[in-house]
PDB file of N, CA and C in Angstrom:
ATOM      1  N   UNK A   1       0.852  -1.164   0.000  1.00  0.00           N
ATOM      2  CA  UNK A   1       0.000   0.000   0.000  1.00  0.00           C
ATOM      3  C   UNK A   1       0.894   1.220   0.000  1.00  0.00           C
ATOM      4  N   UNK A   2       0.698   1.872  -0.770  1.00  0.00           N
ATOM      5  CA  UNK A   2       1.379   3.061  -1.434  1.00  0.00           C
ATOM      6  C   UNK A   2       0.292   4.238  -0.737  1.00  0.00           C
ATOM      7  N   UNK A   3       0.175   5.527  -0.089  1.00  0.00           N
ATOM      8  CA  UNK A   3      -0.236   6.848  -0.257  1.00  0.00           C
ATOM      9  C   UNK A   3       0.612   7.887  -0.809  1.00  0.00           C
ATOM     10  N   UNK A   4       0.019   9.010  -1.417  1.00  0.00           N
ATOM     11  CA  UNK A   4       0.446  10.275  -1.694  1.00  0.00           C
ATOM     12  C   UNK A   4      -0.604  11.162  -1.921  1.00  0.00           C
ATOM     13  N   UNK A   5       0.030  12.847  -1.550  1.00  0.00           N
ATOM     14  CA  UNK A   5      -0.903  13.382  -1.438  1.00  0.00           C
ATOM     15  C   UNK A   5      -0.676  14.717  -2.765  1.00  0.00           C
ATOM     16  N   UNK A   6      -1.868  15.146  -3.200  1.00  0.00           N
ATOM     17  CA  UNK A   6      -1.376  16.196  -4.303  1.00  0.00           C
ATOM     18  C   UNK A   6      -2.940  17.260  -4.002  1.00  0.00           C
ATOM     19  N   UNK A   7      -2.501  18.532  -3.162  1.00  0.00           N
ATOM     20  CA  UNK A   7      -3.556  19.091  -2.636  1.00  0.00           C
ATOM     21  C   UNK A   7      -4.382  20.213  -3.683  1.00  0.00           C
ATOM     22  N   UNK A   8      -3.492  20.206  -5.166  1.00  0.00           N
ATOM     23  CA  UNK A   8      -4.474  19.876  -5.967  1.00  0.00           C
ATOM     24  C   UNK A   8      -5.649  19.626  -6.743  1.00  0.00           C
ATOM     25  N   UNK A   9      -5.396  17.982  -6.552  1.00  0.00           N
ATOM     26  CA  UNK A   9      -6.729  17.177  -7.240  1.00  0.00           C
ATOM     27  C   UNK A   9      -7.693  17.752  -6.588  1.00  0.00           C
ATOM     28  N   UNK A  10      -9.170  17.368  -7.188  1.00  0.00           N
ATOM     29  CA  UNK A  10     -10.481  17.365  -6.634  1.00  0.00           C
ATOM     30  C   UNK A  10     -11.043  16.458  -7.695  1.00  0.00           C
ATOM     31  N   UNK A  11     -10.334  15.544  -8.114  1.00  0.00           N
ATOM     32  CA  UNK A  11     -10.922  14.319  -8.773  1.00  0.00           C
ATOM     33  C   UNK A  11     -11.234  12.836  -7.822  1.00  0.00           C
ATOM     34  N   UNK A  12     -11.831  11.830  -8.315  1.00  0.00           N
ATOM     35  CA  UNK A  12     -11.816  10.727  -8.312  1.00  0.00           C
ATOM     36  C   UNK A  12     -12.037   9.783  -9.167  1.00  0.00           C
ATOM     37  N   UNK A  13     -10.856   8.948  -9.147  1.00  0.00           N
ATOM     38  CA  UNK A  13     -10.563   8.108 -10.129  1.00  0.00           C
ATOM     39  C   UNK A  13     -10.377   6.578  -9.816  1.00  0.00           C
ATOM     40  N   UNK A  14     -10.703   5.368 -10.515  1.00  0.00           N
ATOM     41  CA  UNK A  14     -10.250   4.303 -10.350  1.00  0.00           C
ATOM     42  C   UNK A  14      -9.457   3.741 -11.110  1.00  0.00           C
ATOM     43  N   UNK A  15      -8.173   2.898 -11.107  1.00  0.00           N
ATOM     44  CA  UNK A  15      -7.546   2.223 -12.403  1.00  0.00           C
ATOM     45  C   UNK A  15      -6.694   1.148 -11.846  1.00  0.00           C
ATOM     46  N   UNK A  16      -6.201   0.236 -12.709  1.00  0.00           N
ATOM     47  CA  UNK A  16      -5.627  -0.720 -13.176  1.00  0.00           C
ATOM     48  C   UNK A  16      -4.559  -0.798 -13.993  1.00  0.00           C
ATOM     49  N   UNK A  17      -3.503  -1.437 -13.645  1.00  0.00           N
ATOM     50  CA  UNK A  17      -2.333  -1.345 -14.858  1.00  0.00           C
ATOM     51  C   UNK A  17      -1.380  -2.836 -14.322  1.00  0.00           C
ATOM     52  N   UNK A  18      -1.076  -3.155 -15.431  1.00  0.00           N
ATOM     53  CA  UNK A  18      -0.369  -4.704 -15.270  1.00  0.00           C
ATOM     54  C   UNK A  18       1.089  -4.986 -16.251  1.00  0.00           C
ATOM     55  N   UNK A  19       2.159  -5.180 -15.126  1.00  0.00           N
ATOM     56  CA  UNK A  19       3.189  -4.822 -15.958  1.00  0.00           C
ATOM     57  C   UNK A  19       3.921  -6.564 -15.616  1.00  0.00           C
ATOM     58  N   UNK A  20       3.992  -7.527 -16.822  1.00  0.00           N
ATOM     59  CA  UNK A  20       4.477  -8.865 -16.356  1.00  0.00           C
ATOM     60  C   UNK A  20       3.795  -9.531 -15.442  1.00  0.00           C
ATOM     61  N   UNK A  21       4.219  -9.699 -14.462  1.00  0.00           N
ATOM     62  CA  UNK A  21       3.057 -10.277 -13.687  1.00  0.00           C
ATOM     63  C   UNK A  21       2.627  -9.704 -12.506  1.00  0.00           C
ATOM     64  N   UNK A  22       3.124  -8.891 -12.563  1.00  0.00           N
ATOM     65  CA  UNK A  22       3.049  -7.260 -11.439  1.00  0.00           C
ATOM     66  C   UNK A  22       1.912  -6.576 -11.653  1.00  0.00           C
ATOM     67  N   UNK A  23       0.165  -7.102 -11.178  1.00  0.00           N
ATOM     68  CA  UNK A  23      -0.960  -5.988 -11.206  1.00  0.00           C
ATOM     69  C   UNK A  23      -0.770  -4.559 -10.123  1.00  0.00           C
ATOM     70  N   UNK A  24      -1.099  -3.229 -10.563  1.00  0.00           N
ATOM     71  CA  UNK A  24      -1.044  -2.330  -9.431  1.00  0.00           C
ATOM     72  C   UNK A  24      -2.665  -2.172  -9.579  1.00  0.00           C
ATOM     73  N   UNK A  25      -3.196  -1.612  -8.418  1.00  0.00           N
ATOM     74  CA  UNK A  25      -4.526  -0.801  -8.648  1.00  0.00           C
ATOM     75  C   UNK A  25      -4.499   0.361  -7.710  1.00  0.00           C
ATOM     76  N   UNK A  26      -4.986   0.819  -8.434  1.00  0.00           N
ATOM     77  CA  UNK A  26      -5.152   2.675  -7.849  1.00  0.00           C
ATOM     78  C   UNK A  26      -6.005   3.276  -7.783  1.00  0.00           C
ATOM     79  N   UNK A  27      -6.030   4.459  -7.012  1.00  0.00           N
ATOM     80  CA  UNK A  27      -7.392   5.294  -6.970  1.00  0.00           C
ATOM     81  C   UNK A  27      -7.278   6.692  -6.637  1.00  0.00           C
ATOM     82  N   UNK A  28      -7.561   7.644  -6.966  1.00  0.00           N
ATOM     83  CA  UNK A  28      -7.219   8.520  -6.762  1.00  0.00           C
ATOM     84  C   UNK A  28      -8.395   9.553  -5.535  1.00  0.00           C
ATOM     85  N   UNK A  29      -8.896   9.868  -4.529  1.00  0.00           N
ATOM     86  CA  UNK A  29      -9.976  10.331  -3.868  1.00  0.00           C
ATOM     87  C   UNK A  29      -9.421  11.487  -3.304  1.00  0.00           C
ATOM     88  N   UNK A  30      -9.724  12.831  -4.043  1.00  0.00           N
ATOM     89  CA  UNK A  30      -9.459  13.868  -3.493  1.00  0.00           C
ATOM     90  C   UNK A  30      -8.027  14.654  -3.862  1.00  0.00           C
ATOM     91  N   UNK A  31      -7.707  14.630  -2.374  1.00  0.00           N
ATOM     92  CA  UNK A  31      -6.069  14.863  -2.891  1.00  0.00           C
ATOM     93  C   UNK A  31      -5.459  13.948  -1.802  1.00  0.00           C
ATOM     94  N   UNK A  32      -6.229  12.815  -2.077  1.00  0.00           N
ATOM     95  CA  UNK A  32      -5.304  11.692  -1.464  1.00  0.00           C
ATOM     96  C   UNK A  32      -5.286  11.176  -2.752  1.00  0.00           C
ATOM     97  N   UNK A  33      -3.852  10.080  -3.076  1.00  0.00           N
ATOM     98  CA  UNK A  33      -4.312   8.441  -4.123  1.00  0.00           C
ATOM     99  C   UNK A  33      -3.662   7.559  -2.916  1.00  0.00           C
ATOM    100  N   UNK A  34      -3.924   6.479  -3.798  1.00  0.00           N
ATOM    101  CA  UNK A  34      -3.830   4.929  -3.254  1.00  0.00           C
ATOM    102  C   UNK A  34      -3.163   4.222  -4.439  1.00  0.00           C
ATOM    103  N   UNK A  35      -2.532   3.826  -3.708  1.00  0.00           N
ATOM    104  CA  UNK A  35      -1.885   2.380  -4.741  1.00  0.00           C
ATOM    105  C   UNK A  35      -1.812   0.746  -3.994  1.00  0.00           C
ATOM    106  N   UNK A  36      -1.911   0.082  -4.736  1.00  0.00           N
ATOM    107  CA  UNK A  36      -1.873  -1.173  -4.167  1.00  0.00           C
ATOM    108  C   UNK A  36      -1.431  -2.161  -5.029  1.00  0.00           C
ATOM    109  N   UNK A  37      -0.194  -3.078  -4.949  1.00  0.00           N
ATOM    110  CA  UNK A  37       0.827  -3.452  -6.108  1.00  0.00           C
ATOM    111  C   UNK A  37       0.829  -5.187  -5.757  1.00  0.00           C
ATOM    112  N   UNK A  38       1.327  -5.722  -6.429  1.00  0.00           N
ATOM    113  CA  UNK A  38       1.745  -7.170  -6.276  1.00  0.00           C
ATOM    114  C   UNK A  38       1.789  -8.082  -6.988  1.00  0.00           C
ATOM    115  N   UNK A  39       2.644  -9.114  -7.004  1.00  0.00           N
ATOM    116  CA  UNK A  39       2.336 -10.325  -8.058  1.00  0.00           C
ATOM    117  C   UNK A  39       1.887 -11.518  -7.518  1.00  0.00           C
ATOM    118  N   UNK A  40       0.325 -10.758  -7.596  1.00  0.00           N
ATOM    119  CA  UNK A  40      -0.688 -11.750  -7.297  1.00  0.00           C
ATOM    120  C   UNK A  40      -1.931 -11.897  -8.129  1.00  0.00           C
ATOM    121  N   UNK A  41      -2.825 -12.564  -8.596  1.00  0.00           N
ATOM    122  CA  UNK A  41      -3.526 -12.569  -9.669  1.00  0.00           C
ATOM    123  C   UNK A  41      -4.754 -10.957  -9.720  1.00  0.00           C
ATOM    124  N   UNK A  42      -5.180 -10.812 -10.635  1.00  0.00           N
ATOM    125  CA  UNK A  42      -5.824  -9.197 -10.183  1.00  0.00           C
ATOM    126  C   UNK A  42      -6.834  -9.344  -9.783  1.00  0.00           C
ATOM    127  N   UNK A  43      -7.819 -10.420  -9.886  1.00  0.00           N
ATOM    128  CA  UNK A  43      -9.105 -10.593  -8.854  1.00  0.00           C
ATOM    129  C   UNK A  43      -8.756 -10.439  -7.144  1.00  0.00           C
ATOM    130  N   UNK A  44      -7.317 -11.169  -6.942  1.00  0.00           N
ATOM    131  CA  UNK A  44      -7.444 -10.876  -5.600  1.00  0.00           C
ATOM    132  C   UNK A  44      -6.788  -9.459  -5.179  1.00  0.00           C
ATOM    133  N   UNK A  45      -6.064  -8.738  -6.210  1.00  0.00           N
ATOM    134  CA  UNK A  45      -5.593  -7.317  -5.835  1.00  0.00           C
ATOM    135  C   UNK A  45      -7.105  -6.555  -5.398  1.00  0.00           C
ATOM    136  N   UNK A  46      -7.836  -6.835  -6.211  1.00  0.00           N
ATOM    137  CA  UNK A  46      -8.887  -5.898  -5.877  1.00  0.00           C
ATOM    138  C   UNK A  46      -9.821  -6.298  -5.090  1.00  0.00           C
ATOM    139  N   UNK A  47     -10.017  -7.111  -4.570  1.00  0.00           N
ATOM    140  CA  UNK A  47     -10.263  -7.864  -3.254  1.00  0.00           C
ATOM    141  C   UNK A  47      -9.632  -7.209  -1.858  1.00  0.00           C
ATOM    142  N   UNK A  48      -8.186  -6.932  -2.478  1.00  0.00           N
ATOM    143  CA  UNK A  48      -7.339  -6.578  -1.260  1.00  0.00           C
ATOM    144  C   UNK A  48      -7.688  -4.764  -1.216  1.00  0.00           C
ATOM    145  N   UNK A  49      -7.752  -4.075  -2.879  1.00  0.00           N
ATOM    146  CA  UNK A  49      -7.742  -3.009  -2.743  1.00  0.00           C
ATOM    147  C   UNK A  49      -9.131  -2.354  -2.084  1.00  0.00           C
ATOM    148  N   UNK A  50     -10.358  -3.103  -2.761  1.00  0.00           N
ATOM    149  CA  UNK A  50     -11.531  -2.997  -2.351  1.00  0.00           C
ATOM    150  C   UNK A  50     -11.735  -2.665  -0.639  1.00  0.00           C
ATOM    151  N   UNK A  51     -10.995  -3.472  -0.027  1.00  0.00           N
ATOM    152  CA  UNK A  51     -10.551  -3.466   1.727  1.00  0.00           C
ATOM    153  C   UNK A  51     -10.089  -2.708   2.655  1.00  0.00           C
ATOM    154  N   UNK A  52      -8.978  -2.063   1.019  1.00  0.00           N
ATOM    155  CA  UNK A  52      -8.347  -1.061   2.350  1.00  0.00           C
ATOM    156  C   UNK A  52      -9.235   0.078   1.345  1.00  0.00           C
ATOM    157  N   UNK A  53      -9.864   0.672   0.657  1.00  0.00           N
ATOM    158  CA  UNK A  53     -10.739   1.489   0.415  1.00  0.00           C
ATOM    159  C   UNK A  53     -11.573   1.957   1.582  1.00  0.00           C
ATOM    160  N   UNK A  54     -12.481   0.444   1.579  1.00  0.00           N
ATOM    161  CA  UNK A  54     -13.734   0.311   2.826  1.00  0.00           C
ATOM    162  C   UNK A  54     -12.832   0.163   4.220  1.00  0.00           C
ATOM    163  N   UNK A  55     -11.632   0.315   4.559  1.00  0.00           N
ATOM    164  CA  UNK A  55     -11.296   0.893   5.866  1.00  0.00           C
ATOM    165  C   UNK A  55     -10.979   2.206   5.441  1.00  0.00           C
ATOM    166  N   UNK A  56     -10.215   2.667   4.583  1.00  0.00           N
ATOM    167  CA  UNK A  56      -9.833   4.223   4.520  1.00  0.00           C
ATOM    168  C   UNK A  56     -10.670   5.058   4.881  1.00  0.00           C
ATOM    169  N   UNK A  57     -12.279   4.432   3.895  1.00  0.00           N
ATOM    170  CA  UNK A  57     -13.416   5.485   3.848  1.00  0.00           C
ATOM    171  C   UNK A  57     -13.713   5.877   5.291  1.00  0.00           C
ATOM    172  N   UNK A  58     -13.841   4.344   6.039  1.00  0.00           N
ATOM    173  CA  UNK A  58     -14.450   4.723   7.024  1.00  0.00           C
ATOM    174  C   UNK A  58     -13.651   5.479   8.026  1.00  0.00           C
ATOM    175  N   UNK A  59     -12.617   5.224   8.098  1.00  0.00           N
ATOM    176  CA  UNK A  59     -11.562   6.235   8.695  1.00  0.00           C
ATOM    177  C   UNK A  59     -11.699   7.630   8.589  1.00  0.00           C
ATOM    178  N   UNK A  60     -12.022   8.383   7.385  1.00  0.00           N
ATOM    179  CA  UNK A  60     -11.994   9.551   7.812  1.00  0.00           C
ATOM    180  C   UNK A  60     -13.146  10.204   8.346  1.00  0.00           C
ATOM    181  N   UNK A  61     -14.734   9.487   8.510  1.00  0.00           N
ATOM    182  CA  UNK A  61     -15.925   9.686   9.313  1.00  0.00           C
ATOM    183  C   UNK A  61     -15.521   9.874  10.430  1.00  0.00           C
ATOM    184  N   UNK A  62     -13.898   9.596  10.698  1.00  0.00           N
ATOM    185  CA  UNK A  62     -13.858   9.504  12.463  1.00  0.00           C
ATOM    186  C   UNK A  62     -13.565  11.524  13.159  1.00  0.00           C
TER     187      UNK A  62
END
């Protein structure tokens, strides 16, 4: 899990990119992004990314 911040944006974005057998998925919310990398098949990247999304989100309600 990758963050960075670019205060910036006021977009949101979702994506995908696959380099060999290296899927990343990303997202961009605000002027936060997210990255999430690995060589693991991409159903379960986004399984994993989907996760830490639905903790992030709820994190900042706090």
């Amino acid at each position: 899990m990758l963050l960075g911040r670019n205060t910036e944006n006021r977009e949101t974005s979702f994506r995908i990119a696959s380099q060999g057998n290296v899927e990343t998925f990303y997202w961009i919310d605000g002027e936060i992004g997210y990255a999430v990398t690995g060589e693991v098949p991409r159903e379960l990247l986004q399984k994993v990314a989907d996760e830490c999304y639905r903790q992030f989100e709820g994190s900042e309600s706090s």
